[in-house]
C-alpha atoms as a PDB file:
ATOM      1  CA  UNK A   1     -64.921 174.695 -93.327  1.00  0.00           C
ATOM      2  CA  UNK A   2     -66.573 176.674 -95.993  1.00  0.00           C
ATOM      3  CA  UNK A   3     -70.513 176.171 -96.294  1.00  0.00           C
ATOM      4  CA  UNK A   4     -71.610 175.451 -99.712  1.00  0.00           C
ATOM      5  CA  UNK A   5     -75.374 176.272-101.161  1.00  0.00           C
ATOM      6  CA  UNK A   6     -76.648 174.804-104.108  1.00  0.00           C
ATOM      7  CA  UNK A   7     -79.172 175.776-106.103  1.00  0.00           C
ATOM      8  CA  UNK A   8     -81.315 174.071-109.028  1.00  0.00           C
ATOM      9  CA  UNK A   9     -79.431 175.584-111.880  1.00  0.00           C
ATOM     10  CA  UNK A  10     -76.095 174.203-110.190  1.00  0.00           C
ATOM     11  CA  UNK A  11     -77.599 170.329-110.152  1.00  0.00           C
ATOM     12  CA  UNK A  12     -79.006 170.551-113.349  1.00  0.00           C
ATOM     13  CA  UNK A  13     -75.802 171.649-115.206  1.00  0.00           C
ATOM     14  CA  UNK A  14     -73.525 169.038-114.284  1.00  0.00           C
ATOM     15  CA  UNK A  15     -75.019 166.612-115.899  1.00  0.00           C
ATOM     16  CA  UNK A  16     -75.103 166.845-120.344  1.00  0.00           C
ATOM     17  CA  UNK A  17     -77.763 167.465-122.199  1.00  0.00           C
ATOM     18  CA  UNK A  18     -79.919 164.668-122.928  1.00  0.00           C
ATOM     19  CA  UNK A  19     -77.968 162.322-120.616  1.00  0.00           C
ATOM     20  CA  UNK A  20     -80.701 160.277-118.840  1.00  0.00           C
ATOM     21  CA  UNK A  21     -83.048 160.100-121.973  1.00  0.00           C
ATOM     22  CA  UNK A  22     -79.661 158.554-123.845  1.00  0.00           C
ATOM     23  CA  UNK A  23     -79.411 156.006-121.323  1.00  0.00           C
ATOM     24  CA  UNK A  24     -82.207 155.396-119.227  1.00  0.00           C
ATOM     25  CA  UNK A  25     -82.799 151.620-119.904  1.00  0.00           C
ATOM     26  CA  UNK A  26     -79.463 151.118-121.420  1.00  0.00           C
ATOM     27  CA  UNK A  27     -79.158 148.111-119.262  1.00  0.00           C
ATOM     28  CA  UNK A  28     -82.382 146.459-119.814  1.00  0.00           C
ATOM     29  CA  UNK A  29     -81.257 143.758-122.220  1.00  0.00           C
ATOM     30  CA  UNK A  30     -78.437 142.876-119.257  1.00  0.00           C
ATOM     31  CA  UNK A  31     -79.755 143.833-115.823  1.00  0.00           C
ATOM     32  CA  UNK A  32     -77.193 144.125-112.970  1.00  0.00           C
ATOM     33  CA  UNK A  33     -78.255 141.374-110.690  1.00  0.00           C
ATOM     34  CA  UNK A  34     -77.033 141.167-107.157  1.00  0.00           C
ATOM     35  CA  UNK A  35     -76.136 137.461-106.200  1.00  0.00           C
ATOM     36  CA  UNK A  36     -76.958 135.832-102.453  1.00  0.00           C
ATOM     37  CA  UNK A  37     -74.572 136.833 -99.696  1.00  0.00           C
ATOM     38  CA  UNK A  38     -74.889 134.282 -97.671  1.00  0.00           C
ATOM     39  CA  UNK A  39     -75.819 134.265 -94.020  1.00  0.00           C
ATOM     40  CA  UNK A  40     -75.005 136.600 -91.940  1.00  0.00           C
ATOM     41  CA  UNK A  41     -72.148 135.989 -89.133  1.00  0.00           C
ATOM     42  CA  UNK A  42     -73.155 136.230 -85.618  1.00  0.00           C
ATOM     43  CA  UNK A  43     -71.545 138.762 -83.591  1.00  0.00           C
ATOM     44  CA  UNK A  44     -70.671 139.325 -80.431  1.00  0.00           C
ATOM     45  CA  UNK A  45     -72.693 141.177 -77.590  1.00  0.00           C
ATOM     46  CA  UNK A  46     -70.891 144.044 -77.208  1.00  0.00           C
ATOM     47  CA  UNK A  47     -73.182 145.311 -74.251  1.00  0.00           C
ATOM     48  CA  UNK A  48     -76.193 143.755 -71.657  1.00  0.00           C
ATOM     49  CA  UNK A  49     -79.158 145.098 -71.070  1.00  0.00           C
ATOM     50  CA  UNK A  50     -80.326 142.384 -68.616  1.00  0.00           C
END
C-alpha cells in the first residue's frame, strides 16, 4: 500500500475554474427532495446483555 499526501494545491486543481460559482444554486428552482422511508423493520437481538 502506497501512502498518499495531499496538499491544498492538489484539492484545489481538480476541480475547473469557476465551477461552484457556475452552479451553486443551480437546483434551486427544483430542489432534490428526499421522500418518507417508511418505518423502520425490527430486527433481531443479535446479543443479551441481561
Amino acid at each position: 500500500m502506497k501512502a498518499v499526501n495531499l496538499t491544498s494545491q492538489d484539492v484545489e486543481s481538480t476541480w475547473p475554474a469557476g465551477f461552484f460559482e457556475q452552479t451553486y444554486g443551480a437546483l434551486a428552482a427544483d430542489p432534490i427532495e428526499r421522500l418518507p422511508q417508511g418505518a423502520y423493520p425490527e430486527r433481531e437481538l443479535l446479543l443479551s446483555l441481561a
